[in-house]
PDB file of N, CA and C in Angstrom:
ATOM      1  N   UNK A   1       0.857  -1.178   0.000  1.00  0.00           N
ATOM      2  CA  UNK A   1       0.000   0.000   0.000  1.00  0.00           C
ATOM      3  C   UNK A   1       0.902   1.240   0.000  1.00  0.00           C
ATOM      4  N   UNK A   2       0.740   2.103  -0.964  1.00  0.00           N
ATOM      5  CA  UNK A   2       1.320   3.429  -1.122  1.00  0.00           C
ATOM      6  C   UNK A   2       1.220   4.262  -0.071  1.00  0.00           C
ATOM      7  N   UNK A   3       2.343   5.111   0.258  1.00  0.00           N
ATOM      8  CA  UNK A   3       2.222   6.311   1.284  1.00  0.00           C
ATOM      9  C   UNK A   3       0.864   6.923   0.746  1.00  0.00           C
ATOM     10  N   UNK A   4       0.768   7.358  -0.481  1.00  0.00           N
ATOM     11  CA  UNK A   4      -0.177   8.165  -0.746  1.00  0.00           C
ATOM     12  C   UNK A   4      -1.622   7.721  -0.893  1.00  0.00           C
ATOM     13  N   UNK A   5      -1.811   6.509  -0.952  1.00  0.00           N
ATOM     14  CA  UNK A   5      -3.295   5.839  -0.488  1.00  0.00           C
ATOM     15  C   UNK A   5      -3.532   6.318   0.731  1.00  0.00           C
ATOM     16  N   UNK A   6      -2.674   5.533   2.061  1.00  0.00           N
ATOM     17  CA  UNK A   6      -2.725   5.641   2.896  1.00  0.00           C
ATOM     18  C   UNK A   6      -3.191   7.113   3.774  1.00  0.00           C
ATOM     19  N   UNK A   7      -2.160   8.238   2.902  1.00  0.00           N
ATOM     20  CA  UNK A   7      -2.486   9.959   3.337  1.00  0.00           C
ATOM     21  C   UNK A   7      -4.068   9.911   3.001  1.00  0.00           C
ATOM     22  N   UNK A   8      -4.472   9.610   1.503  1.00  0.00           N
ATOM     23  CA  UNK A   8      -5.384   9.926   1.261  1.00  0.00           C
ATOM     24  C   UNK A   8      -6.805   9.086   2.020  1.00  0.00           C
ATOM     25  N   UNK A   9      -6.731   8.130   3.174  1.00  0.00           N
ATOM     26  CA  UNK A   9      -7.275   7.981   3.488  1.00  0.00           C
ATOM     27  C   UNK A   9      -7.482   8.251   5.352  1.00  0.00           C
ATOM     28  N   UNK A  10      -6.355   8.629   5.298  1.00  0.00           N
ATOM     29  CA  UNK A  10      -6.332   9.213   6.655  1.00  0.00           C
ATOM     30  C   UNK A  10      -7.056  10.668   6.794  1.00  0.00           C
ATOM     31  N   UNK A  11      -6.715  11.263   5.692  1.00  0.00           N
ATOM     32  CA  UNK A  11      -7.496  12.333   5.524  1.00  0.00           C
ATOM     33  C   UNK A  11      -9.050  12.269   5.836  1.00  0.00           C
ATOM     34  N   UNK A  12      -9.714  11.387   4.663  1.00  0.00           N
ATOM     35  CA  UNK A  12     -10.829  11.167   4.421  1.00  0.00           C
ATOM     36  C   UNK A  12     -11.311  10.579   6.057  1.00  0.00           C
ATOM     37  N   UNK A  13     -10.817   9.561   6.729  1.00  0.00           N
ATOM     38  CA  UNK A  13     -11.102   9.572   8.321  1.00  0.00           C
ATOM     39  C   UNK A  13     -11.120  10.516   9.196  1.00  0.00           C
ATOM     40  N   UNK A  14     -10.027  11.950   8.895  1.00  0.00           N
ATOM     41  CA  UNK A  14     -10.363  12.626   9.553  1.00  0.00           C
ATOM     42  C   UNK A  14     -11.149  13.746   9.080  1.00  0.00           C
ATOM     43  N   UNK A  15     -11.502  13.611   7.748  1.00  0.00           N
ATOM     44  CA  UNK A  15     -12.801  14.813   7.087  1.00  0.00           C
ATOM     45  C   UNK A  15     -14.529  13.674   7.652  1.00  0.00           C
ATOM     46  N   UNK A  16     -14.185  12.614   7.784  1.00  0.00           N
ATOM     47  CA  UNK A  16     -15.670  11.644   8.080  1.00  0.00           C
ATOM     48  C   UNK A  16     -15.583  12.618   9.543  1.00  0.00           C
ATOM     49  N   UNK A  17     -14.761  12.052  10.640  1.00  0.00           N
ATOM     50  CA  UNK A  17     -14.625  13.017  11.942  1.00  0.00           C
ATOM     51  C   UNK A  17     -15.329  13.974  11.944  1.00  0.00           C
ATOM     52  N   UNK A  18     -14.530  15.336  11.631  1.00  0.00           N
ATOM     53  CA  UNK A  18     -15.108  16.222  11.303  1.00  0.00           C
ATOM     54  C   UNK A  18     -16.273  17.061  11.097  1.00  0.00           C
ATOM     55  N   UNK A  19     -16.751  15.904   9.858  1.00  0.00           N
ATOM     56  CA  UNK A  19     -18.495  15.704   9.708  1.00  0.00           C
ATOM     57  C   UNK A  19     -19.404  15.469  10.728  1.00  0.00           C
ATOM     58  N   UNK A  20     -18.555  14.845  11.284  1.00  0.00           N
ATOM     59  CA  UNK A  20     -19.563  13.820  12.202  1.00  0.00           C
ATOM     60  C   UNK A  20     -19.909  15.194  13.937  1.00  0.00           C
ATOM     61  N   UNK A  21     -18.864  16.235  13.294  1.00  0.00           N
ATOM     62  CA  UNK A  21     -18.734  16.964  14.558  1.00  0.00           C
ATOM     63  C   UNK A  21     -17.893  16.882  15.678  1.00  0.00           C
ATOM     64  N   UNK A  22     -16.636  15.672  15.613  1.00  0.00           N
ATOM     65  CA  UNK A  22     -15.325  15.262  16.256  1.00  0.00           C
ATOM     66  C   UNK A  22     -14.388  15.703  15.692  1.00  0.00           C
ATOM     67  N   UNK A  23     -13.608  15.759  17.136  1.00  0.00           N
ATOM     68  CA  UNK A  23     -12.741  15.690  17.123  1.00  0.00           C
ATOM     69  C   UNK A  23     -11.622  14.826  17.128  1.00  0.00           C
ATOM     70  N   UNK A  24     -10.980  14.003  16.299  1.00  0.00           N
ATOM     71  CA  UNK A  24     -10.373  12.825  16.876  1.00  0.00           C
ATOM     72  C   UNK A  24      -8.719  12.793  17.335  1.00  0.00           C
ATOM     73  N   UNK A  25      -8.327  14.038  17.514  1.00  0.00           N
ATOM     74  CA  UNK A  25      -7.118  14.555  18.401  1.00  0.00           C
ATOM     75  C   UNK A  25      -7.421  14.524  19.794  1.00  0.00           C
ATOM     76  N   UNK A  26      -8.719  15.228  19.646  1.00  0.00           N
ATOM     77  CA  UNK A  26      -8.975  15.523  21.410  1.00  0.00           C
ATOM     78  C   UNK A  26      -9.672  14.385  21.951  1.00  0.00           C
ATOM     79  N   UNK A  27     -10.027  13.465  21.179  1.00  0.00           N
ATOM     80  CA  UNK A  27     -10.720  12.019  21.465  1.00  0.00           C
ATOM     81  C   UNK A  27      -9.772  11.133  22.180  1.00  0.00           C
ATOM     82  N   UNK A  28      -8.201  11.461  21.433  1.00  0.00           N
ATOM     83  CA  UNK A  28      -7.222  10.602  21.887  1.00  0.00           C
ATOM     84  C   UNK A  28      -6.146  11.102  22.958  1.00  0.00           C
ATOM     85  N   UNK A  29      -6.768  12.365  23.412  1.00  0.00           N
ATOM     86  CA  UNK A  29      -5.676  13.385  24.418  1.00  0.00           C
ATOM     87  C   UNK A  29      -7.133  12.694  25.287  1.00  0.00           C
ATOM     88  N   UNK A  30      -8.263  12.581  25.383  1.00  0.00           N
ATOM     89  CA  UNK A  30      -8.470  12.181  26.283  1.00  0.00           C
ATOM     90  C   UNK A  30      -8.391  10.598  26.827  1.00  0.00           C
ATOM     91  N   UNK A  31      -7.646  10.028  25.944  1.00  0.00           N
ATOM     92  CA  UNK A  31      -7.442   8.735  26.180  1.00  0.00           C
ATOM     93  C   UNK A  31      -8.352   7.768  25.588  1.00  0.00           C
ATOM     94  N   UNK A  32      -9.186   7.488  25.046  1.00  0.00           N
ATOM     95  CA  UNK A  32     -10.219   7.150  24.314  1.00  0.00           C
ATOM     96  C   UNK A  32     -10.024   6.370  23.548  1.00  0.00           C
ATOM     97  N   UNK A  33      -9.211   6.956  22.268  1.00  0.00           N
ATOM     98  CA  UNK A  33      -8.911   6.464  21.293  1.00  0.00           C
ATOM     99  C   UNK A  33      -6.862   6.208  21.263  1.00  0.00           C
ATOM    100  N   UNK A  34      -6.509   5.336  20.849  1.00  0.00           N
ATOM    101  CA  UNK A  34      -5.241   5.273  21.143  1.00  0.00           C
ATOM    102  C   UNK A  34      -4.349   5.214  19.507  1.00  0.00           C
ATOM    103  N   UNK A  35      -3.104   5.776  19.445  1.00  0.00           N
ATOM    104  CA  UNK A  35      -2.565   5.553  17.985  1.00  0.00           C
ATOM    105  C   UNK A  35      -3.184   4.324  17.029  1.00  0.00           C
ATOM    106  N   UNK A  36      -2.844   3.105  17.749  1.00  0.00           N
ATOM    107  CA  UNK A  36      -3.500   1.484  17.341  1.00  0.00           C
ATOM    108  C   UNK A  36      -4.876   1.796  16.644  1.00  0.00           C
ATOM    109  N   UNK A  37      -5.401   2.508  17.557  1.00  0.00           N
ATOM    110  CA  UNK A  37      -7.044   2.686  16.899  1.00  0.00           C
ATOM    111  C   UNK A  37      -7.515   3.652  15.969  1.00  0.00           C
ATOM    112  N   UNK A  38      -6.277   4.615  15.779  1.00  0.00           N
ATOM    113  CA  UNK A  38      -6.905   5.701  15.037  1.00  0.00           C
ATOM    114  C   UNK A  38      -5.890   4.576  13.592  1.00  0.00           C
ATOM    115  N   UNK A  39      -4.945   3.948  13.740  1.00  0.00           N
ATOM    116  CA  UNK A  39      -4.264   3.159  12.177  1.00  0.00           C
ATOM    117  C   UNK A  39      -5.316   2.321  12.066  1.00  0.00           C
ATOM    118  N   UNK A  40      -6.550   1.524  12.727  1.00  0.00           N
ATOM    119  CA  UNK A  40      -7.006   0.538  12.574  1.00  0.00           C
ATOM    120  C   UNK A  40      -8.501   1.465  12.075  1.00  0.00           C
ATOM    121  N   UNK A  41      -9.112   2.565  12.359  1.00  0.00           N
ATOM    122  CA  UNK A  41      -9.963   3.418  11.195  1.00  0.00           C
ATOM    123  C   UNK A  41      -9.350   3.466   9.955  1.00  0.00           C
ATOM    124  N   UNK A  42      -7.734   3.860   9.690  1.00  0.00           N
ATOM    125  CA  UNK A  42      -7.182   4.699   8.536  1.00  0.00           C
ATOM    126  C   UNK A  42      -7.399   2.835   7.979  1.00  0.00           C
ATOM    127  N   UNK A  43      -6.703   2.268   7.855  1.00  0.00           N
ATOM    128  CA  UNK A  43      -6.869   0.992   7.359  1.00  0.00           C
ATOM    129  C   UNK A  43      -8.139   0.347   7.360  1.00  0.00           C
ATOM    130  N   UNK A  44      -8.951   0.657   8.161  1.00  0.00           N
ATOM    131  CA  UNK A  44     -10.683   0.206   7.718  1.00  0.00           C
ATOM    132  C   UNK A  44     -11.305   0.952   6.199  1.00  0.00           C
ATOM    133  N   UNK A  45     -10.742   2.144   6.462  1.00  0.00           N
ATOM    134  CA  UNK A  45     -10.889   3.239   5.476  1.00  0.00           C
ATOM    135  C   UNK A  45     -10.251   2.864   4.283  1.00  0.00           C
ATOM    136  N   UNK A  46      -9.175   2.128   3.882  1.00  0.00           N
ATOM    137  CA  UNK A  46      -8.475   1.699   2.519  1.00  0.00           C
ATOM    138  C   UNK A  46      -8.960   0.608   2.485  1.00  0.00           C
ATOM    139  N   UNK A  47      -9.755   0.198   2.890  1.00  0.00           N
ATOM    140  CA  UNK A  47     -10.748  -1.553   2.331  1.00  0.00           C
ATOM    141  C   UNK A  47     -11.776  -1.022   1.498  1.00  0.00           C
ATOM    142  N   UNK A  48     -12.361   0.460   1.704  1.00  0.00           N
ATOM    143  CA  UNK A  48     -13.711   0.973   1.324  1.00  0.00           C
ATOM    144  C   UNK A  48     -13.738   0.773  -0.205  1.00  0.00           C
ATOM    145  N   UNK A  49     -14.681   0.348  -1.024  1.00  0.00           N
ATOM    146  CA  UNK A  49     -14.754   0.714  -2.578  1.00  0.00           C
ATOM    147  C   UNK A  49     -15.575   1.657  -2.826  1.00  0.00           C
ATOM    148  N   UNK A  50     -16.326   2.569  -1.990  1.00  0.00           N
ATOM    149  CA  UNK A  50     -16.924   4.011  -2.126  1.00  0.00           C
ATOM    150  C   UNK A  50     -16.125   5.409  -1.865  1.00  0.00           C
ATOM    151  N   UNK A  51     -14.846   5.223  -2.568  1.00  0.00           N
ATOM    152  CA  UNK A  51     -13.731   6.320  -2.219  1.00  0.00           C
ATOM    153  C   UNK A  51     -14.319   7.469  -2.676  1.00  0.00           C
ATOM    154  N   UNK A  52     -14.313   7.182  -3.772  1.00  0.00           N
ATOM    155  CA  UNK A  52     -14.929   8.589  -4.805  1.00  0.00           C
ATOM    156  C   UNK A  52     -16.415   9.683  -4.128  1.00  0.00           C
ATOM    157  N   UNK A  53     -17.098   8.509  -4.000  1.00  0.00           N
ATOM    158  CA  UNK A  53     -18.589   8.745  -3.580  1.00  0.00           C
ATOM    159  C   UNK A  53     -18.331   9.587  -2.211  1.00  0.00           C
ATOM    160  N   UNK A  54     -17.357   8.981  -1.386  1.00  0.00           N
ATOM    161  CA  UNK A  54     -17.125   9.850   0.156  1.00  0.00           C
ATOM    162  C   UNK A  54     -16.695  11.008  -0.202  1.00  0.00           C
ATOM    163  N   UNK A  55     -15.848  11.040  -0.901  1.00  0.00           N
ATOM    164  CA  UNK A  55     -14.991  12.254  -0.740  1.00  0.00           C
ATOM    165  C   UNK A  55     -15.917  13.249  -1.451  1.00  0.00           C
ATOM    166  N   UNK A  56     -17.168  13.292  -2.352  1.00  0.00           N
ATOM    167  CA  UNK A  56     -17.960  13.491  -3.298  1.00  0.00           C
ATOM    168  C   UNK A  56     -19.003  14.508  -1.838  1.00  0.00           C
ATOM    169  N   UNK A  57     -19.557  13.076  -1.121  1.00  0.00           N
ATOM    170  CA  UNK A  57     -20.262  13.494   0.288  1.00  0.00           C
ATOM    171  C   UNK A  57     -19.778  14.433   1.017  1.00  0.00           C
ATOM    172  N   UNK A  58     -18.295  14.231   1.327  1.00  0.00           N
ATOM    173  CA  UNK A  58     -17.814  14.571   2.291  1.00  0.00           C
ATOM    174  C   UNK A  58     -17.615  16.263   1.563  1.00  0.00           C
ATOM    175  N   UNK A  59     -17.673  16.174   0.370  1.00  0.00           N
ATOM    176  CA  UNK A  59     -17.869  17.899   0.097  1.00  0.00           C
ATOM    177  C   UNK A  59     -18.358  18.635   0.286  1.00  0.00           C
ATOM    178  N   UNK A  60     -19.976  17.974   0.250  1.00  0.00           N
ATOM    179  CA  UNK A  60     -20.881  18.685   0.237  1.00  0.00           C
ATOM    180  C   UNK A  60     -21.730  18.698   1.240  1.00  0.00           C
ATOM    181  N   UNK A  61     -20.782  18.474   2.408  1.00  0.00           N
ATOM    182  CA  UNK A  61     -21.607  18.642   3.866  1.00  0.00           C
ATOM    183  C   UNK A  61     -21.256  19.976   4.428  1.00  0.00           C
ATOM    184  N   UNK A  62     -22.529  20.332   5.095  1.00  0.00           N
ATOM    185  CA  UNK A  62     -21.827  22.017   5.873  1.00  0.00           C
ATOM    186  C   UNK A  62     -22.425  21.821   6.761  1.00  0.00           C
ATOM    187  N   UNK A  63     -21.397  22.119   7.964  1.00  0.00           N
ATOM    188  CA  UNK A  63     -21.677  21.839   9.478  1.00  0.00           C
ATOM    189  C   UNK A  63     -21.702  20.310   9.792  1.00  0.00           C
ATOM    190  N   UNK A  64     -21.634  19.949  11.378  1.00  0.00           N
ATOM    191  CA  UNK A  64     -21.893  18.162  11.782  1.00  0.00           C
ATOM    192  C   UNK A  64     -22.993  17.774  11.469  1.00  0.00           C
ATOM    193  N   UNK A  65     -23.249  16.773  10.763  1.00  0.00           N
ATOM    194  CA  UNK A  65     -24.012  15.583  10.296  1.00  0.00           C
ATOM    195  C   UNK A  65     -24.409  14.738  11.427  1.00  0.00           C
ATOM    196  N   UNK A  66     -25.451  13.783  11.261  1.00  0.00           N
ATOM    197  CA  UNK A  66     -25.763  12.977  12.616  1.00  0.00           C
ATOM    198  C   UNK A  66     -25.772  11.295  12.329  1.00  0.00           C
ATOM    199  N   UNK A  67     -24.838  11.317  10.848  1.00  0.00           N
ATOM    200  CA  UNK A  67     -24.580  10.238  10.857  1.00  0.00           C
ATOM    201  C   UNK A  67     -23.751   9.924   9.260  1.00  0.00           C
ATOM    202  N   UNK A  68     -22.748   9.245   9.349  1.00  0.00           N
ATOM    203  CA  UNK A  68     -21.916   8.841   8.324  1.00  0.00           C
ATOM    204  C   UNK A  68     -22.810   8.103   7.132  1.00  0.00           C
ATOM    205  N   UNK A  69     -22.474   8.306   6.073  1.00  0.00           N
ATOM    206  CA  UNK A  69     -23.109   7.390   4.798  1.00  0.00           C
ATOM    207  C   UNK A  69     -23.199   5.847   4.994  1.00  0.00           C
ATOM    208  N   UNK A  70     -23.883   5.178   4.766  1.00  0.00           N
ATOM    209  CA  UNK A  70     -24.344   3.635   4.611  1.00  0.00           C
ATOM    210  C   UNK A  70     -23.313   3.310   4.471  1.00  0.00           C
ATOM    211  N   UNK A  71     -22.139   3.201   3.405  1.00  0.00           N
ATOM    212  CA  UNK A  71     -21.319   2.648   3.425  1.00  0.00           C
ATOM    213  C   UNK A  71     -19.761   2.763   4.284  1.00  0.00           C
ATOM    214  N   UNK A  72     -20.007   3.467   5.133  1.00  0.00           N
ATOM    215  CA  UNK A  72     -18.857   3.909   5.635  1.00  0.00           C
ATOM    216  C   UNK A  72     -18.314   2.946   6.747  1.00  0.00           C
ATOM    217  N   UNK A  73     -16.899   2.569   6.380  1.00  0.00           N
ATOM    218  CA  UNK A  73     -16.965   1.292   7.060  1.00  0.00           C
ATOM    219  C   UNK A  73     -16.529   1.572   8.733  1.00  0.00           C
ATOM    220  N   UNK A  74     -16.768   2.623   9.269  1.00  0.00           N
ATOM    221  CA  UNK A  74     -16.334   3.346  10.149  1.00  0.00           C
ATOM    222  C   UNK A  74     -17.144   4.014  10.890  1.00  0.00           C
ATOM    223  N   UNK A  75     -18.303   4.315  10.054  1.00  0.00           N
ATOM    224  CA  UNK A  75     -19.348   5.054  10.467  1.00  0.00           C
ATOM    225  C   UNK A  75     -19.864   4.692  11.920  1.00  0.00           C
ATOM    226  N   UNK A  76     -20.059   3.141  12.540  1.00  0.00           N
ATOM    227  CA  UNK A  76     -20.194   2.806  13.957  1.00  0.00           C
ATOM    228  C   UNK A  76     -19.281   3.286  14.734  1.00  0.00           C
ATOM    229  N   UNK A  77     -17.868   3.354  14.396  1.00  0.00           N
ATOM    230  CA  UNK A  77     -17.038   3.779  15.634  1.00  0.00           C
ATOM    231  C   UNK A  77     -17.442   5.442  15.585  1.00  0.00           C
ATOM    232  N   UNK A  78     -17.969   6.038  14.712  1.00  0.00           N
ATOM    233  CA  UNK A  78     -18.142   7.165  14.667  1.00  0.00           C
ATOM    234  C   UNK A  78     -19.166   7.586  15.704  1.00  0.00           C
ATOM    235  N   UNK A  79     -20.474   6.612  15.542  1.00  0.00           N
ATOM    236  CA  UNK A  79     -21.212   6.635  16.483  1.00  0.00           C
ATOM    237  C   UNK A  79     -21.064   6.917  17.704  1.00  0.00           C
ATOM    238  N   UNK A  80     -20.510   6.075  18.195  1.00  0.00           N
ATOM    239  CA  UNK A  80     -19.770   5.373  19.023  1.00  0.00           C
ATOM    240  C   UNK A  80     -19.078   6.574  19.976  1.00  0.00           C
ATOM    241  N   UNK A  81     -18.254   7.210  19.536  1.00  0.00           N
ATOM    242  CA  UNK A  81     -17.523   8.444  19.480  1.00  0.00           C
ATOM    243  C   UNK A  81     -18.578  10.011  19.953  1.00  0.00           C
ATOM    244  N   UNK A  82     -19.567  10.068  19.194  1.00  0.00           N
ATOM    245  CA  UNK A  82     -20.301  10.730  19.488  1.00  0.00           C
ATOM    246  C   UNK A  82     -21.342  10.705  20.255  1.00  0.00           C
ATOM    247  N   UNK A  83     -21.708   9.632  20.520  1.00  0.00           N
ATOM    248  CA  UNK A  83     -22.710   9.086  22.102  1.00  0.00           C
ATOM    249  C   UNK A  83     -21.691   9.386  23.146  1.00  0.00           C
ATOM    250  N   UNK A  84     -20.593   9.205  23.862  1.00  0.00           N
ATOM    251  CA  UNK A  84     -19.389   8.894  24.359  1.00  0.00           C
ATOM    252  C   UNK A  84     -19.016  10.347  24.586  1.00  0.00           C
ATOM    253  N   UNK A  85     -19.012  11.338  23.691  1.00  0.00           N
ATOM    254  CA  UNK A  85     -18.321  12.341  23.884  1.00  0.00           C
ATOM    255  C   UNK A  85     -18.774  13.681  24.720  1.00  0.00           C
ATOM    256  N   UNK A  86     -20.173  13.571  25.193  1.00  0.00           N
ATOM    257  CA  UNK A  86     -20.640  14.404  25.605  1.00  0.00           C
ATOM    258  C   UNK A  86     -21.043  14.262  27.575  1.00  0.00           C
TER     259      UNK A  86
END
């Protein structure tokens, strides 16, 4: 797997974040989430075959969303994250 897959999907995990209204820096300063777990999203994220389509979504969102696209293979820990965080 290319460095540059990999960037490009770390990104896209942390633009899903984002969306979702997280933070996933401050998720893991609070202990939560640990390095292991944020490589084991970025690598859930390079299995996806809806690359195009996310990044497509992920454009055209303004402001947090209350929930990741159907296919997002991540979208539960996202959940997850946002029940949890408040």
């Amino acid at each position: 797997m290319s460095p540059t897959h990999l960037k490009r999907h770390a990104q896209l995990v942390d633009d899903m974040a984002k969306a979702r209204g997280l933070d996933l820096q401050e998720i893991a300063l609070r202990g939560v989430l640990s390095p292991s777990d944020i490589s084991d999203l970025v690598l859930s994220c390079t299995e996806c075959t809806q690359t195009a389509a996310c990044e497509k979504w992920l454009s055209e969102q303004v402001g947090a969303v209350s929930a990741a696209p159907h296919y997002c293979r991540n979208g539960h820990r996202f959940d997850d994250f946002a029940r949890n965080s408040g």
